[in-house]
N, C-alpha and C. Protein backbone atom coordinates (compact mmCIF):
# COMPACT_ATOMS: atom_id res chain seq x y z
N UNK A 1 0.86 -1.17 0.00
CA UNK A 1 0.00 0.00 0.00
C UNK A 1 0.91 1.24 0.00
N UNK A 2 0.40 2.20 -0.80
CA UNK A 2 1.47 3.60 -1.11
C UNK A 2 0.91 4.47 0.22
N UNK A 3 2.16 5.41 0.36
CA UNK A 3 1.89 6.60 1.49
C UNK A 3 0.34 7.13 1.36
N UNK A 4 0.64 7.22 -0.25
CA UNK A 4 -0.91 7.71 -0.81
C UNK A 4 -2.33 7.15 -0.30
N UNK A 5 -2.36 6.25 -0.35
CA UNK A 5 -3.63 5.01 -0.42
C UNK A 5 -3.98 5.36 1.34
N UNK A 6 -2.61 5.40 2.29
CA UNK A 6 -2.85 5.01 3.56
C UNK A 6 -3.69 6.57 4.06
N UNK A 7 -2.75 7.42 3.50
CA UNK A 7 -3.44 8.54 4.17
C UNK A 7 -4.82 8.76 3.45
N UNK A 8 -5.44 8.25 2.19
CA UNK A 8 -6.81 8.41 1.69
C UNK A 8 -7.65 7.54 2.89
N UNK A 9 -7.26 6.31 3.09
CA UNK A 9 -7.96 5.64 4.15
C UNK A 9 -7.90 6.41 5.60
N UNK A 10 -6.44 6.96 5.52
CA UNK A 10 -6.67 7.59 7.06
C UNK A 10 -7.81 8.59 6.87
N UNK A 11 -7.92 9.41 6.03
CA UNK A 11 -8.86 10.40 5.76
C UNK A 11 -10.14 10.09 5.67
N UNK A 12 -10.54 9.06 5.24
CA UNK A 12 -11.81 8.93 5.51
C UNK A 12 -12.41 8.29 6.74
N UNK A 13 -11.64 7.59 7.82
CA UNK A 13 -11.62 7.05 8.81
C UNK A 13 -11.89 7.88 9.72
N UNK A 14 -11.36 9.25 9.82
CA UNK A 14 -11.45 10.80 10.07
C UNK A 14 -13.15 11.05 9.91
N UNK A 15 -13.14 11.11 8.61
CA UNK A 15 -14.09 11.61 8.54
C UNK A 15 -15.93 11.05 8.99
N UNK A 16 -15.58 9.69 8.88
CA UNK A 16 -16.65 8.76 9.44
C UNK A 16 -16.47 8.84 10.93
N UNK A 17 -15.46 8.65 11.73
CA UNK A 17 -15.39 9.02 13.12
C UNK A 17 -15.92 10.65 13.26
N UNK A 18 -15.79 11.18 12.57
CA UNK A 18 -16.65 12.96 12.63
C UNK A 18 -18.06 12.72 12.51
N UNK A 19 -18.45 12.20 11.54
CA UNK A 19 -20.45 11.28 11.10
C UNK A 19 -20.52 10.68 12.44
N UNK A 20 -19.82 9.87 13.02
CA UNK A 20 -20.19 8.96 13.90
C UNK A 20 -20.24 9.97 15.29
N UNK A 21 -19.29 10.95 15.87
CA UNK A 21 -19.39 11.65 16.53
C UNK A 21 -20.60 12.62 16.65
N UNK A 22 -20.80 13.47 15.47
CA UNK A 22 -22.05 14.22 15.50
C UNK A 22 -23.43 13.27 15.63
N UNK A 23 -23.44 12.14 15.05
CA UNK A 23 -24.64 11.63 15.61
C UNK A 23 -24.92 11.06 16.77
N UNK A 24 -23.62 11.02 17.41
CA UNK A 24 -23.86 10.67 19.26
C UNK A 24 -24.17 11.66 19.95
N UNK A 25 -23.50 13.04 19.46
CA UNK A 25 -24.40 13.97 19.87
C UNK A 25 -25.59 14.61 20.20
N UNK A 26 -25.85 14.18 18.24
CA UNK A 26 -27.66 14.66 18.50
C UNK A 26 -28.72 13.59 19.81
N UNK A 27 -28.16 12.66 19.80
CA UNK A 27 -28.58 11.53 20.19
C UNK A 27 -28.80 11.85 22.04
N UNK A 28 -27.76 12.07 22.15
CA UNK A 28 -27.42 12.36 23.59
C UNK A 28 -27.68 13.59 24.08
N UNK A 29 -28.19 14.80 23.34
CA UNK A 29 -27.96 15.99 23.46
C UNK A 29 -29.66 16.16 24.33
N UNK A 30 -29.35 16.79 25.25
CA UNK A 30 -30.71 17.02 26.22
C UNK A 30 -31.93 17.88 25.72
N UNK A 31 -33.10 16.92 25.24
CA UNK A 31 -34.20 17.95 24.89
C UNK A 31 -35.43 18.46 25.84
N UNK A 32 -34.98 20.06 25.64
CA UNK A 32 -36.34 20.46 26.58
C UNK A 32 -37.59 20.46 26.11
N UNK A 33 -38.54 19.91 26.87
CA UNK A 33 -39.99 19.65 26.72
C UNK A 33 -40.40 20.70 26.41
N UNK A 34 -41.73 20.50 25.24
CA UNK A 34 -42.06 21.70 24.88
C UNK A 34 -42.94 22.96 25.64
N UNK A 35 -43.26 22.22 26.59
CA UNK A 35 -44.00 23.23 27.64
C UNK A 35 -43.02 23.95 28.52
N UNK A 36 -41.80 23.64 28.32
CA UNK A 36 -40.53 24.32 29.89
C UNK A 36 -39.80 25.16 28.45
N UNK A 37 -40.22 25.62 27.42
CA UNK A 37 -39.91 26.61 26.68
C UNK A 37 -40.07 28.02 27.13
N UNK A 38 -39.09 28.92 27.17
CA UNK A 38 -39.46 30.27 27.61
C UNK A 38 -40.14 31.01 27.14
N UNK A 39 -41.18 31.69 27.15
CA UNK A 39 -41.84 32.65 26.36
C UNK A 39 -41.29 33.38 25.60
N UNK A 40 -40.13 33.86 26.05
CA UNK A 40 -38.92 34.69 25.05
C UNK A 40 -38.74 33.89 23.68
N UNK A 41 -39.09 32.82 23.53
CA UNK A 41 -38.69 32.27 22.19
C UNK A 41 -39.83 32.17 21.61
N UNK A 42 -41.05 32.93 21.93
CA UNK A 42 -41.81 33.06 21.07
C UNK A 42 -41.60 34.93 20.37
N UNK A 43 -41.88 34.98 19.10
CA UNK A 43 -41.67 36.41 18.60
C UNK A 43 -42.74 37.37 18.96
N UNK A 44 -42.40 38.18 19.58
CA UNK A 44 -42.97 39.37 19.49
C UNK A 44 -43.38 40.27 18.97
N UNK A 45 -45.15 40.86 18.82
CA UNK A 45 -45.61 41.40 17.45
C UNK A 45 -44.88 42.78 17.55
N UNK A 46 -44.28 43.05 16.17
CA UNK A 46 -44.08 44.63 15.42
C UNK A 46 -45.15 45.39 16.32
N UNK A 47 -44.36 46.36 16.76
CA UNK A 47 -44.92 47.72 17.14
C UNK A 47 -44.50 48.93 16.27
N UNK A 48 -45.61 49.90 15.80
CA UNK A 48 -45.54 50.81 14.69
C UNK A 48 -45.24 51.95 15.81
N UNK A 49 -43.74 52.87 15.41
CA UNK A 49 -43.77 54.05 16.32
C UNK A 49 -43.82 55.49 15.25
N UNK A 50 -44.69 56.14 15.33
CA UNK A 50 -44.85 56.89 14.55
C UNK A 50 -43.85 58.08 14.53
N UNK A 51 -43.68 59.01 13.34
CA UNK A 51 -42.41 59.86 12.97
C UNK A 51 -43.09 61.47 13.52
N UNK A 52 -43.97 61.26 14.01
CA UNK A 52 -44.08 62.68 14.43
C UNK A 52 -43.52 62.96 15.94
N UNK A 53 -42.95 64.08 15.88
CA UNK A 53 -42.13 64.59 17.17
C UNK A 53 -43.07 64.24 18.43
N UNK A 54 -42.68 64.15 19.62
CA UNK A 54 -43.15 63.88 20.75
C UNK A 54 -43.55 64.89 21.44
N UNK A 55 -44.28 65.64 22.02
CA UNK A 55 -44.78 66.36 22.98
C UNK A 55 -43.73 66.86 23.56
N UNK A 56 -43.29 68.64 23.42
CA UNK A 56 -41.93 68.61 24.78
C UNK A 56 -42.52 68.86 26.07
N UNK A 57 -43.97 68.55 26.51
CA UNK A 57 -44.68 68.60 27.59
C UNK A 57 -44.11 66.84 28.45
N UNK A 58 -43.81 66.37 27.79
CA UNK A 58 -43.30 64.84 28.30
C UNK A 58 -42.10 65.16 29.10
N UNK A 59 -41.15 66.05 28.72
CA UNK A 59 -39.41 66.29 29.17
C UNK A 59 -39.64 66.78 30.15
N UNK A 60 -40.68 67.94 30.66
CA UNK A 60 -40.62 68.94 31.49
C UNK A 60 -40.39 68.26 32.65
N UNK A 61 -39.18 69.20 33.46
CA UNK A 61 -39.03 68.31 34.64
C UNK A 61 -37.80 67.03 34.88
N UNK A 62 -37.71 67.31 33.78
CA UNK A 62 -36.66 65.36 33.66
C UNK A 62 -35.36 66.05 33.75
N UNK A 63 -34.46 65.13 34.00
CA UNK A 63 -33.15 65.31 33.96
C UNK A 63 -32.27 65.08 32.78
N UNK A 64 -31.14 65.13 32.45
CA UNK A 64 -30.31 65.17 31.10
C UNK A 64 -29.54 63.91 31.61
N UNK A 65 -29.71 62.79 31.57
CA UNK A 65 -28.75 61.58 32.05
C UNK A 65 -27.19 61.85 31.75
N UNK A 66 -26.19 61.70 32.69
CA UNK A 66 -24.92 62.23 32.32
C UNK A 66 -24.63 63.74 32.02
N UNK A 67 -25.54 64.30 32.45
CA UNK A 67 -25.55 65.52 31.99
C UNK A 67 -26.12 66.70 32.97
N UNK A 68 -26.51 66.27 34.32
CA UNK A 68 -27.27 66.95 35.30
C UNK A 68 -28.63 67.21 35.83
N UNK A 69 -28.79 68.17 36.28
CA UNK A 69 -29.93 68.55 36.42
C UNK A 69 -29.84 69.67 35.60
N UNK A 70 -31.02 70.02 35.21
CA UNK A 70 -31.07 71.22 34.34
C UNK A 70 -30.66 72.40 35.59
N UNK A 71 -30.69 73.56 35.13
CA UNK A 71 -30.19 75.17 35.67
C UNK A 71 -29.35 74.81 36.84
N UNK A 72 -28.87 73.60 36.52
CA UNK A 72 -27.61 73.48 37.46
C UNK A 72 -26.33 73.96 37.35
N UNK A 73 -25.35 74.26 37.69
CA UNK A 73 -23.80 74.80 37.09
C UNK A 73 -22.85 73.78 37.86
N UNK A 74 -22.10 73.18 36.80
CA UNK A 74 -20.87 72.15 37.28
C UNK A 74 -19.94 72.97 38.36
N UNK A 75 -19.79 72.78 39.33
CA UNK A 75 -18.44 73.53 40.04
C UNK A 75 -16.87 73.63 39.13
């Protein structure tokens, strides 16, 4: 048998031990019941947010995050 021949056999020996590996996996791999599914993996409907400006009656009062309180002065 040539260097050639051995490493074609080694190579596929490889590669069937890889087939044979992934299907012990699936096999063995722990399935959660379909009721202990999180709600998170169901999708959530599209919400439409519309392009018109927001009320600046909403801000009044609020703070600037990272940024202070309003009519405040940094020392």
């Amino acid at each position: 048998m040539s260097q050639q021949d051995e490493l074609d056999a080694v190579r596929r020996s490889l590669d069937e031990l890889a087939r044979k590996v992934e299907q012990l996996e699936r096999r063995t791999a722990p399935q959660p019941p379909e009721r202990a599914r999180p709600a998170a993996a169901q999708p959530l409907p599209m919400v439409a947010i519309p392009d018109a400006p927001y009320d600046s009656a909403l801000w009044t009062d609020s703070d600037d995050e990272g940024l202070g309180a309003r009519g405040r002065r940094a020392p």
